[in-house]
C-alpha atoms as a PDB file:
ATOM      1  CA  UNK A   1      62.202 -21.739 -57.203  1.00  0.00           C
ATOM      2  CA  UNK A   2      58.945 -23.739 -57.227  1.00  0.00           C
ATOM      3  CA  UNK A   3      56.423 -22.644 -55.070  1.00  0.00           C
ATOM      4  CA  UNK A   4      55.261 -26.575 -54.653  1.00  0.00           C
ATOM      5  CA  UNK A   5      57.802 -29.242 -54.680  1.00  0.00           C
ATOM      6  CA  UNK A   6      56.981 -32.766 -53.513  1.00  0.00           C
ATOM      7  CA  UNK A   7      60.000 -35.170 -52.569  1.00  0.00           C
ATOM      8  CA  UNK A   8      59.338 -38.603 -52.721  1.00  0.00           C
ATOM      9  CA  UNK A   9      56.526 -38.672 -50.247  1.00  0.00           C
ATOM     10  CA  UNK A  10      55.370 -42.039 -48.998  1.00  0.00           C
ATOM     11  CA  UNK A  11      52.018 -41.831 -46.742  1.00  0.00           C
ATOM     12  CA  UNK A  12      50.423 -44.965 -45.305  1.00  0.00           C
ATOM     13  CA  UNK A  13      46.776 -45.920 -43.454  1.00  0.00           C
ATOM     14  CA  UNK A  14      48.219 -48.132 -41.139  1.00  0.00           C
ATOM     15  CA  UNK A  15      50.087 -51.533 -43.093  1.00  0.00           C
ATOM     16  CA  UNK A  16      48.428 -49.635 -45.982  1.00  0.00           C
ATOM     17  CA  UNK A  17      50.780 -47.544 -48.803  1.00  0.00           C
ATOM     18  CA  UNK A  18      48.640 -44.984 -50.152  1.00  0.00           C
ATOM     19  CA  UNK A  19      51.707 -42.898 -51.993  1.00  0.00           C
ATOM     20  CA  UNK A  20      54.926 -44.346 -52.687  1.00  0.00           C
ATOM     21  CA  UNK A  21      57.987 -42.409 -53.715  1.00  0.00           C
ATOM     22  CA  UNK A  22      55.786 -39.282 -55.006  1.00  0.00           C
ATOM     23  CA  UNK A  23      57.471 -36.417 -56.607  1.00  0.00           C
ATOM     24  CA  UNK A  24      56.231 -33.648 -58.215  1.00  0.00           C
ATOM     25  CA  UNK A  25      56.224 -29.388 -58.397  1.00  0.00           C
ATOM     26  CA  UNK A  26      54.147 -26.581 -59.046  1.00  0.00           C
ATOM     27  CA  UNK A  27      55.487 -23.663 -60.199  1.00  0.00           C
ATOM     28  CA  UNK A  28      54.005 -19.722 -59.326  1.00  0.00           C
ATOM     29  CA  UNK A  29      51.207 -19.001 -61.755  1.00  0.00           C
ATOM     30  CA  UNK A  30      50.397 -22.602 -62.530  1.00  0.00           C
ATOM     31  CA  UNK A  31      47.983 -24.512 -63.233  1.00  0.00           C
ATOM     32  CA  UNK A  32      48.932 -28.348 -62.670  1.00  0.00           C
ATOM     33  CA  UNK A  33      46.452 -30.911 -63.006  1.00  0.00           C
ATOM     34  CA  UNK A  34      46.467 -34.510 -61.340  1.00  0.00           C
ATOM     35  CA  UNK A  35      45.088 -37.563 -62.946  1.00  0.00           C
ATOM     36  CA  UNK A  36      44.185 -41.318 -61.661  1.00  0.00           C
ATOM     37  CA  UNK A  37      41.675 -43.749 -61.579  1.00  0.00           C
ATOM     38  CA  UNK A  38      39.646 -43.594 -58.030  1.00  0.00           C
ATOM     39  CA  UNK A  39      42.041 -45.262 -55.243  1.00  0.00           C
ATOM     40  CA  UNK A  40      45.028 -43.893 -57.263  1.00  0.00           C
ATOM     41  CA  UNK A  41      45.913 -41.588 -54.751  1.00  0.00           C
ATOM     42  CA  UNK A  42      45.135 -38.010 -55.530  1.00  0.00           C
ATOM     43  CA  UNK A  43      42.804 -37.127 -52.488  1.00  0.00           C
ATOM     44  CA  UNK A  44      45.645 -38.576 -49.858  1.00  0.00           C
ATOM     45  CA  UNK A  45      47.964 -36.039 -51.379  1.00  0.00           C
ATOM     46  CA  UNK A  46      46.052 -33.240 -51.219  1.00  0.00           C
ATOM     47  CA  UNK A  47      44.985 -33.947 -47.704  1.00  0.00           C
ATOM     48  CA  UNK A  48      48.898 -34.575 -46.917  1.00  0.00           C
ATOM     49  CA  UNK A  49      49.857 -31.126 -48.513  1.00  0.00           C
ATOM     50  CA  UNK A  50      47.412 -29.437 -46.412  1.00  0.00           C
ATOM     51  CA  UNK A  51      48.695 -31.015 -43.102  1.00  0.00           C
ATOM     52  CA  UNK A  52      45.630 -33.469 -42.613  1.00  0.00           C
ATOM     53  CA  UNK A  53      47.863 -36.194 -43.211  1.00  0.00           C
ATOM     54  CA  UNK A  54      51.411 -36.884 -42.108  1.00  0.00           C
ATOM     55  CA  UNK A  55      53.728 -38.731 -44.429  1.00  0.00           C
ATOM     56  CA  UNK A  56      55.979 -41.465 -43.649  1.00  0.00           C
ATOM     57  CA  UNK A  57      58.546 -40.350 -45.656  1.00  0.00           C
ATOM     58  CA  UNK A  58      59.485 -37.439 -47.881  1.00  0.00           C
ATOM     59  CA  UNK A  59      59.057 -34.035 -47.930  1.00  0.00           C
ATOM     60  CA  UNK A  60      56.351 -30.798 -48.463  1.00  0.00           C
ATOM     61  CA  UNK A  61      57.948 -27.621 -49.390  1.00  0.00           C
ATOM     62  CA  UNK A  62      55.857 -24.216 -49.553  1.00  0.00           C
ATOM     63  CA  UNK A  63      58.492 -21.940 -50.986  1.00  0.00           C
ATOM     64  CA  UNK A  64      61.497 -23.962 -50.533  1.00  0.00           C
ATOM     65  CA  UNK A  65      60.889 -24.643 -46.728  1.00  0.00           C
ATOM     66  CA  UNK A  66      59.175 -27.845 -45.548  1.00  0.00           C
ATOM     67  CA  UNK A  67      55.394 -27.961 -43.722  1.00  0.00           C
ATOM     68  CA  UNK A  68      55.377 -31.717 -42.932  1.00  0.00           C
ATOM     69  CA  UNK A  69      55.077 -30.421 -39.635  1.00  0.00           C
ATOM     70  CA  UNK A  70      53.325 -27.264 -39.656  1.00  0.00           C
ATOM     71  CA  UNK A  71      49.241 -27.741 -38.863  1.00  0.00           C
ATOM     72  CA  UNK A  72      46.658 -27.791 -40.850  1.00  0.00           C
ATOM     73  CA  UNK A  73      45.617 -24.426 -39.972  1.00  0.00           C
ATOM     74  CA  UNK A  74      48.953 -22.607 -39.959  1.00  0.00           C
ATOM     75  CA  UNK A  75      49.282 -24.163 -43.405  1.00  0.00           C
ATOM     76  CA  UNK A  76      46.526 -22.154 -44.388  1.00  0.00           C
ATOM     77  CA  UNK A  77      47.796 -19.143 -42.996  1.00  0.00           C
ATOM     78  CA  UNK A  78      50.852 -19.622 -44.672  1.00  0.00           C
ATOM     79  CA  UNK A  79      48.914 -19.941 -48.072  1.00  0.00           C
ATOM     80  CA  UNK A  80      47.688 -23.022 -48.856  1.00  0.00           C
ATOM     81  CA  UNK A  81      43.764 -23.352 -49.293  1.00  0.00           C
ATOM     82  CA  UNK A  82      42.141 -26.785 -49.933  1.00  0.00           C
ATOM     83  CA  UNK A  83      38.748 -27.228 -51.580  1.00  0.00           C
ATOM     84  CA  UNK A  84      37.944 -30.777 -51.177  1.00  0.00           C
ATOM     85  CA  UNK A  85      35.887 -33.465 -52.929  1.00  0.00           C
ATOM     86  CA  UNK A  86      32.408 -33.672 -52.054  1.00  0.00           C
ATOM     87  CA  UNK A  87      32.524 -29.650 -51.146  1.00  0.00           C
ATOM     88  CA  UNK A  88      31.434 -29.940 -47.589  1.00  0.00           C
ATOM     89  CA  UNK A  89      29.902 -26.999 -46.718  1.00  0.00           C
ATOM     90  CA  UNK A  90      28.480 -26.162 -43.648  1.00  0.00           C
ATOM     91  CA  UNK A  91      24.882 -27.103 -44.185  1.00  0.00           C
ATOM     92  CA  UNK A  92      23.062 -25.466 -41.760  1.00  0.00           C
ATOM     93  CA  UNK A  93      25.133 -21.920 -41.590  1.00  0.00           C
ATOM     94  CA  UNK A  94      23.842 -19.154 -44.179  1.00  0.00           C
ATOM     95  CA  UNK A  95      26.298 -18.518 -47.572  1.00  0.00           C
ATOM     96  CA  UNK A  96      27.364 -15.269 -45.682  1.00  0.00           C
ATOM     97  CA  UNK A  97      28.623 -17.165 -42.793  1.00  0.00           C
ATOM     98  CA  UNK A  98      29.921 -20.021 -44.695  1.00  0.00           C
ATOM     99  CA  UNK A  99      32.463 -17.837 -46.218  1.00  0.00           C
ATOM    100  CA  UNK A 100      33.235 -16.036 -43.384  1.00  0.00           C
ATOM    101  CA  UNK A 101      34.593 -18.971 -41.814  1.00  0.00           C
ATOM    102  CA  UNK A 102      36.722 -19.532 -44.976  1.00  0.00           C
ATOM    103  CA  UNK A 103      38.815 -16.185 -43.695  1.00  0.00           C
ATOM    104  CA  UNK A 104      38.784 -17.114 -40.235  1.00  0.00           C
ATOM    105  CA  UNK A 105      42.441 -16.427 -40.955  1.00  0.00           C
ATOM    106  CA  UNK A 106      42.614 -12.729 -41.833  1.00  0.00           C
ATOM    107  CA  UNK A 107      40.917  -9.573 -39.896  1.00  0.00           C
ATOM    108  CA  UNK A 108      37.195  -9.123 -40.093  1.00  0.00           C
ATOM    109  CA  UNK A 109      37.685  -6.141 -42.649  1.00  0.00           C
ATOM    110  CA  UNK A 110      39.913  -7.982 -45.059  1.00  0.00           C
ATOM    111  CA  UNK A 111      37.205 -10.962 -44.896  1.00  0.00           C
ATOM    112  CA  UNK A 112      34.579  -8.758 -45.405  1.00  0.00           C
ATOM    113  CA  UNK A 113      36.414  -7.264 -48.202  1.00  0.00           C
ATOM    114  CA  UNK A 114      37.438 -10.464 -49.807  1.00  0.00           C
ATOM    115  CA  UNK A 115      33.790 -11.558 -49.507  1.00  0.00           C
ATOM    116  CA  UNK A 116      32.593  -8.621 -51.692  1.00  0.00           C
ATOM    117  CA  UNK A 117      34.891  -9.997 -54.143  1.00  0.00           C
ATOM    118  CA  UNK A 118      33.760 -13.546 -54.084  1.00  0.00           C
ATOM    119  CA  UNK A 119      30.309 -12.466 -54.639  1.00  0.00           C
ATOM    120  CA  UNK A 120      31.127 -10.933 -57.748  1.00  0.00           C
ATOM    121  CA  UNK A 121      32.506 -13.767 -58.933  1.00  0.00           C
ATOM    122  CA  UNK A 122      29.798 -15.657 -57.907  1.00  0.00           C
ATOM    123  CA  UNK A 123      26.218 -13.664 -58.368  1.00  0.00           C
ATOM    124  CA  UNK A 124      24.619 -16.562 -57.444  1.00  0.00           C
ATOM    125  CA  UNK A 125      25.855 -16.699 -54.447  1.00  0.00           C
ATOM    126  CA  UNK A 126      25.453 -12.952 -53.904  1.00  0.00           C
ATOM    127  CA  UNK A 127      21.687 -13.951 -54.536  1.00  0.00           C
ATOM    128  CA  UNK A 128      21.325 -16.435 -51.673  1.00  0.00           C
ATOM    129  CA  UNK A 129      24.013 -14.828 -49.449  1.00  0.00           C
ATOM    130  CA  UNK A 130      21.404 -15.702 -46.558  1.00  0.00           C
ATOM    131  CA  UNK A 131      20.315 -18.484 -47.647  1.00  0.00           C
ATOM    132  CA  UNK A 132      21.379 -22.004 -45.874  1.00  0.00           C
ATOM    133  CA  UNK A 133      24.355 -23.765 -47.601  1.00  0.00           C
ATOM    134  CA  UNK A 134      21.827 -26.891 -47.053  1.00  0.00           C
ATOM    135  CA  UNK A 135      19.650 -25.714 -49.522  1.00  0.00           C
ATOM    136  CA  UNK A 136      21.470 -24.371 -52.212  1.00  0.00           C
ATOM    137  CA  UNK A 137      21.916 -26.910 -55.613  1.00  0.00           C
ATOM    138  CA  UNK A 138      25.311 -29.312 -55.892  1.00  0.00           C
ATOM    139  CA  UNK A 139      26.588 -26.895 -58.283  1.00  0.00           C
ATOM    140  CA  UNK A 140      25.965 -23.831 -55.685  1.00  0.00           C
ATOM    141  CA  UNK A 141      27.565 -25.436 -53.264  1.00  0.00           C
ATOM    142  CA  UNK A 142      30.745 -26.308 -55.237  1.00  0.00           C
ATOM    143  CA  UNK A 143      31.134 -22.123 -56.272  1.00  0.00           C
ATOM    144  CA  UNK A 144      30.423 -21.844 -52.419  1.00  0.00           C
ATOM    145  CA  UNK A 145      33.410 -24.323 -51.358  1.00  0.00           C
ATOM    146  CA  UNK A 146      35.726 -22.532 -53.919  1.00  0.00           C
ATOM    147  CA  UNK A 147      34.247 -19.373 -53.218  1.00  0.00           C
ATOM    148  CA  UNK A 148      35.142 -20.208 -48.801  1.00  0.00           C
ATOM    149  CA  UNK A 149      38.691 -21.126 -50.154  1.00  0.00           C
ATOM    150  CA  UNK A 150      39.093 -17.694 -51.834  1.00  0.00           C
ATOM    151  CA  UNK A 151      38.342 -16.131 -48.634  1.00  0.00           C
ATOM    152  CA  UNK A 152      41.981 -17.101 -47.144  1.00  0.00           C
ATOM    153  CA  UNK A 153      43.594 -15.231 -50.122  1.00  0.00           C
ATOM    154  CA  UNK A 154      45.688 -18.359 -50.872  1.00  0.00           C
ATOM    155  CA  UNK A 155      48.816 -18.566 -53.427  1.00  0.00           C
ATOM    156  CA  UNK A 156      47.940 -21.784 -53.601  1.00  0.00           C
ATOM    157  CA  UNK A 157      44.268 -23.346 -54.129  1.00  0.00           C
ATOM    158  CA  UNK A 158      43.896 -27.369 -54.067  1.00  0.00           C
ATOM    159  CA  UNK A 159      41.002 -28.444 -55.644  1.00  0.00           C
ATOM    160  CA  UNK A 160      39.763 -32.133 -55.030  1.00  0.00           C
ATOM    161  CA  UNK A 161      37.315 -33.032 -57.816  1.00  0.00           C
ATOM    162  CA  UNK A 162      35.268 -29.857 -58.275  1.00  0.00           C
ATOM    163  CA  UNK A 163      33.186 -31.254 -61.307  1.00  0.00           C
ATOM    164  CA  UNK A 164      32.517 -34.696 -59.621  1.00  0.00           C
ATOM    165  CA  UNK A 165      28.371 -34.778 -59.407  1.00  0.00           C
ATOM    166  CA  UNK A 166      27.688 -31.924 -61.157  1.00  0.00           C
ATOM    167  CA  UNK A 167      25.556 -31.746 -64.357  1.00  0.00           C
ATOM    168  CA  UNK A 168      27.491 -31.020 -67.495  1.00  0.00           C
ATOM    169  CA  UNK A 169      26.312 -27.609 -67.804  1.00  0.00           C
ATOM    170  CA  UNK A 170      27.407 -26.719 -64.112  1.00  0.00           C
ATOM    171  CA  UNK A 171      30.737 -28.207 -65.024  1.00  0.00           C
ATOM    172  CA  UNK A 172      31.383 -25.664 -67.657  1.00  0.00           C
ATOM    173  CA  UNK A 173      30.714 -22.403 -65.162  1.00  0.00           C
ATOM    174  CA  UNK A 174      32.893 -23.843 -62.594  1.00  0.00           C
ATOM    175  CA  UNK A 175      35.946 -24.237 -65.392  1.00  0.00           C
ATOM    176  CA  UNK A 176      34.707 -20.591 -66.123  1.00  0.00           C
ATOM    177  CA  UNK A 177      35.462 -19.691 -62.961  1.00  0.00           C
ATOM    178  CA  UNK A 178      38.783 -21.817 -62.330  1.00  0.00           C
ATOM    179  CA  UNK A 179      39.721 -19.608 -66.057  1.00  0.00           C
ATOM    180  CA  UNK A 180      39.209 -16.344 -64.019  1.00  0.00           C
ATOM    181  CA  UNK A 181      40.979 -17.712 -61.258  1.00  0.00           C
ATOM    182  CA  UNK A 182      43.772 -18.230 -63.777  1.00  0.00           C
ATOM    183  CA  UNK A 183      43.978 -14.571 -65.073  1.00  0.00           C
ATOM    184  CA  UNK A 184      44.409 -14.020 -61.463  1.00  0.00           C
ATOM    185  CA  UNK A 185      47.724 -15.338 -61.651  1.00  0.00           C
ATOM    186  CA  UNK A 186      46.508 -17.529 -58.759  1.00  0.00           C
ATOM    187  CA  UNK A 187      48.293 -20.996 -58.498  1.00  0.00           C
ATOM    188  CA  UNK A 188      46.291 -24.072 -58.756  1.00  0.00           C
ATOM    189  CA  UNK A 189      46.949 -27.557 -58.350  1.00  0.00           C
ATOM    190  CA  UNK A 190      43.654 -29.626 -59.957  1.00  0.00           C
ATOM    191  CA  UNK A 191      42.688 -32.792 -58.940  1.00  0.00           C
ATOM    192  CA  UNK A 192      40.270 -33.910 -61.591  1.00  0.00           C
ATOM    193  CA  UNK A 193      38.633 -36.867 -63.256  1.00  0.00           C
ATOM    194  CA  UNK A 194      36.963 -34.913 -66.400  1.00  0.00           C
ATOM    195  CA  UNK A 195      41.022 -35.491 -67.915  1.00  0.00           C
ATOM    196  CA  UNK A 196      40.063 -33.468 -70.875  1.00  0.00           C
ATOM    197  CA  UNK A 197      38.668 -30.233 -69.545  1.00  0.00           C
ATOM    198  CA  UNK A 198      41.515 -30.533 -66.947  1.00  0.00           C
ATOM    199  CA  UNK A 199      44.394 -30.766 -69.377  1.00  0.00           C
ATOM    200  CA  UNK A 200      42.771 -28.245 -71.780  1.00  0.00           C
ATOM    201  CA  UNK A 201      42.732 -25.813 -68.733  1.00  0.00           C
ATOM    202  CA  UNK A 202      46.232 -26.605 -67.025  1.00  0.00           C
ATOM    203  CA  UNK A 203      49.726 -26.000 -67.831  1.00  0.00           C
ATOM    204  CA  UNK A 204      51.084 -29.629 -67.155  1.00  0.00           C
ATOM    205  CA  UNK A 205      49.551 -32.531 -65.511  1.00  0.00           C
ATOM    206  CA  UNK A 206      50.789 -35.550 -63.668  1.00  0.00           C
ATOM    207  CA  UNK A 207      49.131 -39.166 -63.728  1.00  0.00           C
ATOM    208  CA  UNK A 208      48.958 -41.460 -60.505  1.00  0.00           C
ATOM    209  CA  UNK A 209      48.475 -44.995 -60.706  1.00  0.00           C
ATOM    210  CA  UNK A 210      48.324 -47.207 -57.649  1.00  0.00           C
ATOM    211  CA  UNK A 211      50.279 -44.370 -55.529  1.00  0.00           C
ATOM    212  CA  UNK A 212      53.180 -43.804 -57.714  1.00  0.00           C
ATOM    213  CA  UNK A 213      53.657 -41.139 -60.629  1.00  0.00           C
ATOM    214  CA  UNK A 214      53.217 -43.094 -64.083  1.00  0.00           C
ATOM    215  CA  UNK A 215      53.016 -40.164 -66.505  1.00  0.00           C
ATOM    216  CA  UNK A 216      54.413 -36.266 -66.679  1.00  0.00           C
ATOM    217  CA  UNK A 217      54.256 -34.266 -69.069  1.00  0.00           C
ATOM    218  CA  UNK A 218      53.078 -30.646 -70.005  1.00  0.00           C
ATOM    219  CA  UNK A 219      49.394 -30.913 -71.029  1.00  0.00           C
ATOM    220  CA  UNK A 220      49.415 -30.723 -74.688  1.00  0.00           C
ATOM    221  CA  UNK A 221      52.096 -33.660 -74.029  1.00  0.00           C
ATOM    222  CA  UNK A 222      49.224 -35.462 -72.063  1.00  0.00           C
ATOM    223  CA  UNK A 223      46.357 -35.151 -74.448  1.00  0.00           C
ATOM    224  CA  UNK A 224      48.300 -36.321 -77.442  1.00  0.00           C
ATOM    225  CA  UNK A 225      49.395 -39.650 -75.515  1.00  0.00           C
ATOM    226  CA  UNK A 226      48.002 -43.001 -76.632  1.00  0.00           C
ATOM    227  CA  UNK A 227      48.090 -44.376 -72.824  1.00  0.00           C
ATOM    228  CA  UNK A 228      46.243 -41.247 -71.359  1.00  0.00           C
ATOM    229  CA  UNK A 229      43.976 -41.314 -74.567  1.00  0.00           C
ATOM    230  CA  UNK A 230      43.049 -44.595 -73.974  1.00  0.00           C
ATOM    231  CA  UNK A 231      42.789 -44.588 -70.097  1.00  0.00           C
ATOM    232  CA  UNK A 232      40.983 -40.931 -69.215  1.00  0.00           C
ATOM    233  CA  UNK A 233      39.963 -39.924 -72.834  1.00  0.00           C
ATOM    234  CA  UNK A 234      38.376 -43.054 -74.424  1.00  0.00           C
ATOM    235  CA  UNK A 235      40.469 -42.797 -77.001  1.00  0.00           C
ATOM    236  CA  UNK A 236      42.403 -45.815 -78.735  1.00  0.00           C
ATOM    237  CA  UNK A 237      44.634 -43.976 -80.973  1.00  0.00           C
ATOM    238  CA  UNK A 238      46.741 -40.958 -81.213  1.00  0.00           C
ATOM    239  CA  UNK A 239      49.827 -39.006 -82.221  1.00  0.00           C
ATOM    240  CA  UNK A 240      53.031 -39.872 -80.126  1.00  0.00           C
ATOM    241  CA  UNK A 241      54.226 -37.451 -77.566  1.00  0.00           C
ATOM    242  CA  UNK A 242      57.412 -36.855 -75.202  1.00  0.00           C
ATOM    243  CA  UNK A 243      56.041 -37.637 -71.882  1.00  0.00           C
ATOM    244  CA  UNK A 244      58.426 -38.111 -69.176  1.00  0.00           C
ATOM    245  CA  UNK A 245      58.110 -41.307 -67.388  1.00  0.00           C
ATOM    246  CA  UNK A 246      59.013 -41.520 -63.875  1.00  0.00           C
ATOM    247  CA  UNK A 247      60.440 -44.361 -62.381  1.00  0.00           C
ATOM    248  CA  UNK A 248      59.151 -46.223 -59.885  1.00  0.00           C
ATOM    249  CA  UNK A 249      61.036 -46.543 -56.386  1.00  0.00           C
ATOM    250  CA  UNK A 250      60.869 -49.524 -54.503  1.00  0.00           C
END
């Protein structure tokens, strides 16, 4: 059984169709990564998967059973942690307390616990642990939002862009860390628009294109196709791979 599964979901902004006819899955121990242009799509879904949004049609299962009408928070409790684009961290609150809030979920001693653990995996963090999130650099802060995620000891983690702004060298510690996260066994599903360090880190990867799915495949598939190539990669050329297209429902 997937842990994720996605069933045609359509969500709209008022006469507005964001997704149309969406359907994909995530598997335990995954790594899925989702590409698209901006506007394609990928930050409604992960907002509708973790109960900000409600879909107009279609279906959310965690674990076979649907949460298109659980709440946000209860979704969290349930395992599903988001970290979304632009990090948003609490700006005026210290590290310490930032993450805190990320386990509002779980006893005090488990949070304090799973804060220990997030430090190690961040020493930077550990460093400034009373410092304001205000004041820390845009690639502190992104280790901080991933790092306030951890805290709810997901099964899932939903990351929304965590390279967007960052300078390349940042970049490369945060796929670092999303490589530890891995060996975890922890299941991600990647929003990203750095499509090569993306597929080179996930298992498979979908591609959205003006709300619908346009391209599936298992990563290696991905890279090696001429459309993606030419689209994410700015490449013209390469070898011909077995990607699965989707088709598109009206």
């Amino acid at each position: 059984m997937n842990l994720l599964e996605i069933e045609k979901l359509d969500v709209r902004y008022g006469h507005i169709q964001a997704l149309r006819g969406v359907s994909l899955s995530v598997s335990e121990g995954e790594i899925v990564t989702l590409l698209g242009a901006n506007g394609a799509g990928k930050t409604t879904l992960m907002r509708t998967i973790s109960g900000l949004l409600r879909p107009h049609a279609g279906d959310v299962k965690l674990r076979g059973k649907s949460i298109v009408r659980v709440g946000a928070d209860n979704i969290v409790r349930q395992g599903i942690s988001q970290v979304p684009e632009g990090r948003r961290v609490f700006p005026t609150l210290s590290v310490a307390e930032n993450l805190l809030l990320g386990g509002y979920t779980r006893p005090t001693a488990e949070a304090k616990g799973s804060m220990q653990r997030v430090l190690q995996m961040f020493p930077r963090l550990a460093e400034r642990r009373a410092q304001y999130a205000g004041t820390l650099s845009g690639g502190e802060q992104q280790m901080l939002a991933i790092g306030r995620a951890l805290m709810a000891k997901p099964t899932l983690l939903l990351l929304d862009e965590p390279s967007l702004g960052l300078a390349p060298i940042i970049v490369r510690d945060i796929f670092r860390t999303l490589r530890q996260i891995r060996e975890q066994g922890m299941t991600v599903l990647l929003v990203e628009q750095n499509a090569r360090m993306a597929l080179k880190l996930a298992d498979r990867g979908y591609v959205l294109e003006t709300g619908r799915i346009a391209l599936q495949g298992s990563a290696q598939e991905l890279l090696a196709s001429p459309e993606v190539q030419a689209t994410y990669l700015g490449k013209e050329s390469g070898s011909h791979a077995a990607i699965s297209t989707q088709a598109d429902d009206s």
